[in-house]
Protein backbone atom coordinates (compact mmCIF):
# COMPACT_ATOMS: atom_id res chain seq x y z
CA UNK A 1 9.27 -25.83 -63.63
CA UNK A 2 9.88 -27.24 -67.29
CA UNK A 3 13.39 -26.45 -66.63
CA UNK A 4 13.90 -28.09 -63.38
CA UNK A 5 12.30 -30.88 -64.69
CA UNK A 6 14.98 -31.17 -67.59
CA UNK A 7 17.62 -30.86 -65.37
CA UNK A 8 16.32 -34.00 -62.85
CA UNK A 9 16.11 -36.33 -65.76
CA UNK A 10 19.00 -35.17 -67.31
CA UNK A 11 20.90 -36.32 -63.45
CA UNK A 12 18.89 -39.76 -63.84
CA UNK A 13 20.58 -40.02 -67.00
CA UNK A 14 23.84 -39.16 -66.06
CA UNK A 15 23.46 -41.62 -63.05
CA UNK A 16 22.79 -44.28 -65.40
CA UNK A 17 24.73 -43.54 -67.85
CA UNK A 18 27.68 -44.13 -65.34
CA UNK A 19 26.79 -46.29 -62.63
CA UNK A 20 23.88 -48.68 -64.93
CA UNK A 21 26.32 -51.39 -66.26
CA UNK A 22 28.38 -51.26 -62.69
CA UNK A 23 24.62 -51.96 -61.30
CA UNK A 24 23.52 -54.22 -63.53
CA UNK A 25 26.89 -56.64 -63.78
CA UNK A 26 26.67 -56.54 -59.88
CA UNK A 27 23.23 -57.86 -59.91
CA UNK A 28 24.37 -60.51 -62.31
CA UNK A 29 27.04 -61.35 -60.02
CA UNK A 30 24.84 -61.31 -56.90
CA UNK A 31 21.94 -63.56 -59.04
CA UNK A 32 24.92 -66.29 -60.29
CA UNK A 33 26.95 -66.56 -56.85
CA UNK A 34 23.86 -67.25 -55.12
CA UNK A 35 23.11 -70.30 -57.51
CA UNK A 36 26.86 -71.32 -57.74
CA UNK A 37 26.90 -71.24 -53.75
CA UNK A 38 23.52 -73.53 -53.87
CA UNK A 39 25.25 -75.64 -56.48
CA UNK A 40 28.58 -76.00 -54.14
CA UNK A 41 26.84 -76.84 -50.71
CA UNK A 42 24.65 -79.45 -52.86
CA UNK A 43 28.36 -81.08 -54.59
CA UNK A 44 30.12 -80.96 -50.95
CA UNK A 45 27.31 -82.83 -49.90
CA UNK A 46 26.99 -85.13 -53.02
CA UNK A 47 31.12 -85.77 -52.40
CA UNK A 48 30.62 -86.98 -48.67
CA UNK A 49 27.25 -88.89 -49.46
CA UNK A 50 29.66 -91.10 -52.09
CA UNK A 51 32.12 -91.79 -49.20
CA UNK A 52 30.88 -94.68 -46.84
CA UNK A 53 33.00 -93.64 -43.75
CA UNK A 54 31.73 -89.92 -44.28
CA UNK A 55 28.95 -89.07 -41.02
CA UNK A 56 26.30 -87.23 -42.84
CA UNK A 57 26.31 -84.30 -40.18
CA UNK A 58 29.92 -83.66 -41.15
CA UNK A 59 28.57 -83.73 -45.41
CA UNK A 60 25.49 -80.78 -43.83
CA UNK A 61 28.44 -78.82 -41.80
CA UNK A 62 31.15 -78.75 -44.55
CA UNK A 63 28.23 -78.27 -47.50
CA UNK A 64 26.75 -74.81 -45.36
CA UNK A 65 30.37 -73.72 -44.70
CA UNK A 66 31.52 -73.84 -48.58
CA UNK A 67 28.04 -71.85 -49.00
CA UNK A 68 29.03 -69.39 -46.84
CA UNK A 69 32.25 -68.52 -48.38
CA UNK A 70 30.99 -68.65 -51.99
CA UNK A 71 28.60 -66.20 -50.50
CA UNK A 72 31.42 -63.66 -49.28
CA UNK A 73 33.53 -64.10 -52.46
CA UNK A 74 30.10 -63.50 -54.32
CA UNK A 75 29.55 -59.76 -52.07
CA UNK A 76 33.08 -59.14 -52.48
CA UNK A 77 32.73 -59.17 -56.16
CA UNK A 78 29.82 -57.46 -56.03
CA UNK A 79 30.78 -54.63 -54.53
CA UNK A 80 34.28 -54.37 -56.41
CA UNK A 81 31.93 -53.31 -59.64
CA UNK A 82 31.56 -50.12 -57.87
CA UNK A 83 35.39 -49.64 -57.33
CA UNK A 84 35.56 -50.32 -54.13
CA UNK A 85 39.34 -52.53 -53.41
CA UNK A 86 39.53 -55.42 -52.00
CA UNK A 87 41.96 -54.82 -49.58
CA UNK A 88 39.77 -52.07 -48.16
CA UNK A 89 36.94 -54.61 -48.09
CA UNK A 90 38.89 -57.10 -46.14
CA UNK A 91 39.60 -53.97 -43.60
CA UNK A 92 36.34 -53.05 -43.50
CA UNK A 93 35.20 -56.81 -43.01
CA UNK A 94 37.96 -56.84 -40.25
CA UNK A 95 36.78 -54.26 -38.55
CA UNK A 96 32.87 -55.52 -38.59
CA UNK A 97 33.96 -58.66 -37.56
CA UNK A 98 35.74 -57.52 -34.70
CA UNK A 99 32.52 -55.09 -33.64
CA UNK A 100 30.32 -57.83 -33.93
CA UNK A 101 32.36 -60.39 -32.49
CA UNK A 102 32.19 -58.46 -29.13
CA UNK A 103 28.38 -57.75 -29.45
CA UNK A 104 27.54 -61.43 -30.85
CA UNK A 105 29.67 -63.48 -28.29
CA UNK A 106 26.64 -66.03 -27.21
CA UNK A 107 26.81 -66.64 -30.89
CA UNK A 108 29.94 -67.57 -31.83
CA UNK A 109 30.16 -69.52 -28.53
CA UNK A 110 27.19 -71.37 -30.17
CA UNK A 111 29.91 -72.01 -33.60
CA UNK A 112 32.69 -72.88 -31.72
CA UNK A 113 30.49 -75.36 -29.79
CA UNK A 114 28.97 -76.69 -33.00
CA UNK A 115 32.66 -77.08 -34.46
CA UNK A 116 33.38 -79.24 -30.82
CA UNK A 117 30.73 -81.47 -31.64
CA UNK A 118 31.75 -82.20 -35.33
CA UNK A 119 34.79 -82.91 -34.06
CA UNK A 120 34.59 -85.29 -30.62
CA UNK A 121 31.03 -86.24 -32.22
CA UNK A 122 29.21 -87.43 -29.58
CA UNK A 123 26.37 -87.91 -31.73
CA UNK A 124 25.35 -88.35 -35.58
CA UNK A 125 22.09 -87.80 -37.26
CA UNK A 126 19.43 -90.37 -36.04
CA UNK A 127 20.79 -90.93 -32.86
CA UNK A 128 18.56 -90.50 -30.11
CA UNK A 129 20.01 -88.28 -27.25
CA UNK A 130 19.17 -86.59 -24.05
CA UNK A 131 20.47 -83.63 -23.68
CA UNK A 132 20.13 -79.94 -21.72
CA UNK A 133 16.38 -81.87 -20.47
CA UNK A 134 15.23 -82.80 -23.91
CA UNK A 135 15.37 -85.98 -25.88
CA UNK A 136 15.05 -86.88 -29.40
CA UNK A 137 16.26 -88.02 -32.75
CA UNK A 138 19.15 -85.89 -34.02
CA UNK A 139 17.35 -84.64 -37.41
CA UNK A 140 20.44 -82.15 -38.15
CA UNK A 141 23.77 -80.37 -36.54
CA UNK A 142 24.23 -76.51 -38.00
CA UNK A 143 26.92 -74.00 -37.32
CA UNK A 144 24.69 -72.59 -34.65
CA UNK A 145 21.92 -75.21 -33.42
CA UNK A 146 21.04 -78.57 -33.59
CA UNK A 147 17.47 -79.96 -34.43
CA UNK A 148 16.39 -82.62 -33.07
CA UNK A 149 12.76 -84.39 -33.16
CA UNK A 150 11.11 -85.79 -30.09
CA UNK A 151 9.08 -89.18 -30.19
CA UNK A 152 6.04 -87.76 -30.86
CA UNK A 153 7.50 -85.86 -34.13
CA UNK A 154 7.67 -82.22 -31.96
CA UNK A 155 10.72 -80.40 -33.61
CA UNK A 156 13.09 -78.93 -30.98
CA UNK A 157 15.91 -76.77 -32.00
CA UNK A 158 18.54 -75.98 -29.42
CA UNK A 159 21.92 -73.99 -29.44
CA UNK A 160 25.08 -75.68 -29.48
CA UNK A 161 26.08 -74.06 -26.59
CA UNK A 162 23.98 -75.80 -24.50
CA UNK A 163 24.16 -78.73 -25.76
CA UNK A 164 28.17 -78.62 -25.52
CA UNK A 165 28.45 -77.65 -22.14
CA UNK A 166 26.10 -80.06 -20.41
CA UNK A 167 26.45 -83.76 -20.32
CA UNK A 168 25.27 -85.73 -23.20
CA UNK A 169 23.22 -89.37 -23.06
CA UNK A 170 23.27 -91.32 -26.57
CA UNK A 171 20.93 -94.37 -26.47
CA UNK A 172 21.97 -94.77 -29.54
CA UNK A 173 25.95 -95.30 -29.16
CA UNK A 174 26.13 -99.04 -28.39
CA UNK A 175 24.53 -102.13 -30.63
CA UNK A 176 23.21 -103.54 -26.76
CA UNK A 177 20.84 -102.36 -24.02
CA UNK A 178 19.92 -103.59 -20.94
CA UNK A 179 15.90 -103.69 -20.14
CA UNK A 180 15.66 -103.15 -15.84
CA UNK A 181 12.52 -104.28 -14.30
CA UNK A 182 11.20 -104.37 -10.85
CA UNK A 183 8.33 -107.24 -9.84
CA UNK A 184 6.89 -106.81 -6.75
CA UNK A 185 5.23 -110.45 -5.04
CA UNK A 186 3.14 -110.77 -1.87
CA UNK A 187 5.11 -111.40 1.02
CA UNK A 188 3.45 -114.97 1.57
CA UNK A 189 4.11 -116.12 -2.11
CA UNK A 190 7.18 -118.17 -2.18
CA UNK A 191 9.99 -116.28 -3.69
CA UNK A 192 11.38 -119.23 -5.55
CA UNK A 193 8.52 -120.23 -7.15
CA UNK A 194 8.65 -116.44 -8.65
CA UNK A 195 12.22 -115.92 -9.73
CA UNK A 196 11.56 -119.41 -11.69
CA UNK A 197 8.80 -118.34 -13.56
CA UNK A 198 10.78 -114.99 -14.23
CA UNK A 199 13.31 -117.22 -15.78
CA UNK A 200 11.00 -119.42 -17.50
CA UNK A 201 9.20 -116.45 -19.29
CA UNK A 202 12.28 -114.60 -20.10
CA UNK A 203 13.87 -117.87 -21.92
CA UNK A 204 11.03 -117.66 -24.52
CA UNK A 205 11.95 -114.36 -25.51
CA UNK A 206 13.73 -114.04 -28.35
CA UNK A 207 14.97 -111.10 -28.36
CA UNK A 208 16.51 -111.59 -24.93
CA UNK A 209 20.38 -112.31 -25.16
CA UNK A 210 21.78 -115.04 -22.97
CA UNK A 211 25.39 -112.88 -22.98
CA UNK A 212 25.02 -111.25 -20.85
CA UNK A 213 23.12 -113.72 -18.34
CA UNK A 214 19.83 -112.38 -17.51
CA UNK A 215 19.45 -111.78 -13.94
CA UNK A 216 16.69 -112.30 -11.64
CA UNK A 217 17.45 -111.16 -7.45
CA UNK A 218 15.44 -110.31 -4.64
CA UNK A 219 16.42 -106.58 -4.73
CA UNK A 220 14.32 -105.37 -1.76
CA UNK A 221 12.29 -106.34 0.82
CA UNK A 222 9.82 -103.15 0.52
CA UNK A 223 6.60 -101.83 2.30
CA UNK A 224 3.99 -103.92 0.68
CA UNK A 225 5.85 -106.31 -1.41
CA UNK A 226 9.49 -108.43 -2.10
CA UNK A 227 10.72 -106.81 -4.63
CA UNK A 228 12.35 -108.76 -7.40
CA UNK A 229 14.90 -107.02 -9.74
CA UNK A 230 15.04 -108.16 -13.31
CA UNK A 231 17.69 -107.18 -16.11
CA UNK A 232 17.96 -108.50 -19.06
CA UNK A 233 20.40 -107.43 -22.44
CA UNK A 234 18.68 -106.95 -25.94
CA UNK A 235 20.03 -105.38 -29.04
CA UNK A 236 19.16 -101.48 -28.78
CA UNK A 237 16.55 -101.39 -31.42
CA UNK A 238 14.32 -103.84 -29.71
CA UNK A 239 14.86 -101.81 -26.02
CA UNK A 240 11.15 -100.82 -25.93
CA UNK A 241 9.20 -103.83 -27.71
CA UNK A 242 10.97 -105.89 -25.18
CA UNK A 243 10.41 -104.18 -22.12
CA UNK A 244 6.52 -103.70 -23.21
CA UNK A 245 6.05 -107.35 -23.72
CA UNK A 246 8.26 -108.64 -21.25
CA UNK A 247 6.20 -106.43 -18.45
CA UNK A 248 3.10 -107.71 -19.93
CA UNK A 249 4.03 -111.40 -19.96
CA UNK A 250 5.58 -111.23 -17.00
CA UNK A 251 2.52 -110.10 -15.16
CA UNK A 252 0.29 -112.54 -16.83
CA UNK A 253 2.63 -115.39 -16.30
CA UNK A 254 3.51 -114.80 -12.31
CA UNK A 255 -0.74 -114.63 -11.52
CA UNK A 256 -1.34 -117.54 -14.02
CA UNK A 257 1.28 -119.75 -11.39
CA UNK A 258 -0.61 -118.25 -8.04
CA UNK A 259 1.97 -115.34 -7.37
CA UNK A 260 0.11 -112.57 -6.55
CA UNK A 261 1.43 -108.71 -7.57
CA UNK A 262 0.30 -106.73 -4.70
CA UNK A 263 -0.70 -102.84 -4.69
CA UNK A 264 0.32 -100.61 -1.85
CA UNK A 265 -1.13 -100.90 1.42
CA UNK A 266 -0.70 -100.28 5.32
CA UNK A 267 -1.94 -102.86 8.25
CA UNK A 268 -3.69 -100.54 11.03
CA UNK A 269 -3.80 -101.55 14.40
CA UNK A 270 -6.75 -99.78 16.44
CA UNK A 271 -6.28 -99.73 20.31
CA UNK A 272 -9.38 -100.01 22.26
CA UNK A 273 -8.62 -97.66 25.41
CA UNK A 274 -11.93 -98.18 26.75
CA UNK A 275 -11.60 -101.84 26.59
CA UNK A 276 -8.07 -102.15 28.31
């Protein structure tokens, strides 16, 4: 037993004795290409954060992409310490790629559609979008999803893919907006009387541009009610506040001047039989 004993340690010691330093200068390599690759992505994005006409999703994309290579260079290294060639490595990379390429394709679909929208860029971060059924505030674009944060601060992450391939609605794109509003009045209020008031209340908004002219029509002439359609340009930022206070006002102001805002309803006639 003493014997075989000797003889395992003496193998540990032969093990380490010729594969310790390869071990050990590997781990050093692995330990100080991590932090160099943490140090490039953070200068890549430093670089494009200097620029004013660099998009910061394109600073995010380019600083996880030089990350990613440092990374390969870094296992590539590693691994040589062990004697292993580089050309063989590349092979064997080549090879892997290939065989995961094929099992991965949803994947790299979801790259090649994140490289689309860095490109065309159909949105930047803090836009807000609709997309694929969801809407948010684009938070940030990756290699394979973008994250995005709903109104209520809910964190959605979806895959490029689908994002790419369906159609994409960016409130955020133009400096304008228009509000659309719908006023319904009683059929025996006069309809001039309305649309004036409309006018009046909309010309002490501020926020309401006069270029475009507002516009105030008789849209419909529904069930229970005339319908009057109101549109009215803003600057994008105040698209909400407006339409809020402008529903509220509007409201307020149209019963204030004796125009009534009716609910649904139906007039039944009843048919005495016995009667006739």
């Amino acid at each position: 037993m003493d014997q075989q004993m000797q003889d395992v340690i003496e193998q540990v010691y032969t093990v380490l004795a010729t594969y310790g330093l390869d071990v050990i200068g590997a781990l050093v390599i692995i330990i100080l290409g991590f932090v160099a690759a943490g140090w490039a992505r953070r200068a890549v994005e430093k670089a494009f954060s200097r620029s004013k006409r660099a998009d910061p999703t394109l600073s995010r994309f380019f600083g996880s992409l030089v990350k990613y290579a440092v990374i390969a260079f870094v296992v590539i290294a590693a691994l040589q310490q062990f004697g292993v060639e580089a050309t063989s490595l590349v092979a064997v990379f080549g090879a892997a790629g290939l065989a995961i390429g094929l099992a991965l394709q949803g994947t790299l679909s979801n790259v090649a559609a994140g490289v689309m929208l860095l490109l065309f860029r159909p949105f930047k971060i803090g836009d807000f979008v609709d997309v694929g059924g969801q809407s948010g505030t684009v938070k940030e674009v990756g290699l394979f999803t973008t994250e995005m944060a709903t109104g209520d601060n809910v964190k959605i992450i979806m895959p490029n893919g689908e994002i790419w391939g369906q159609a994409i609605k960016n409130f955020s794109a133009n400096p304008t907006r228009r509000v659309d509003l719908v006023m319904g009045i009683d059929y025996g209020d006069d309809i001039n009387t309305a649309m004036a008031t409309i006018r009046r209340v909309i010309g002490e908004e501020s926020r309401a541009h006069d270029d475009p002219e507002p516009v105030v029509v008789v849209g419909e002439l529904a069930d229970s009610s005339v319908n009057l359609i109101v549109r009215v340009w803003c600057d994008a930022g105040d698209y909400w506040g407006m339409r809020w206070d402008l529903t509220k006002k509007l409201k307020e102001q149209l019963e204030a001047d004796g125009i009534s805002i009716p609910f649904p309803q139906q007039v039944v006639h009843h048919v005495n039989e016995a009667a006739e």
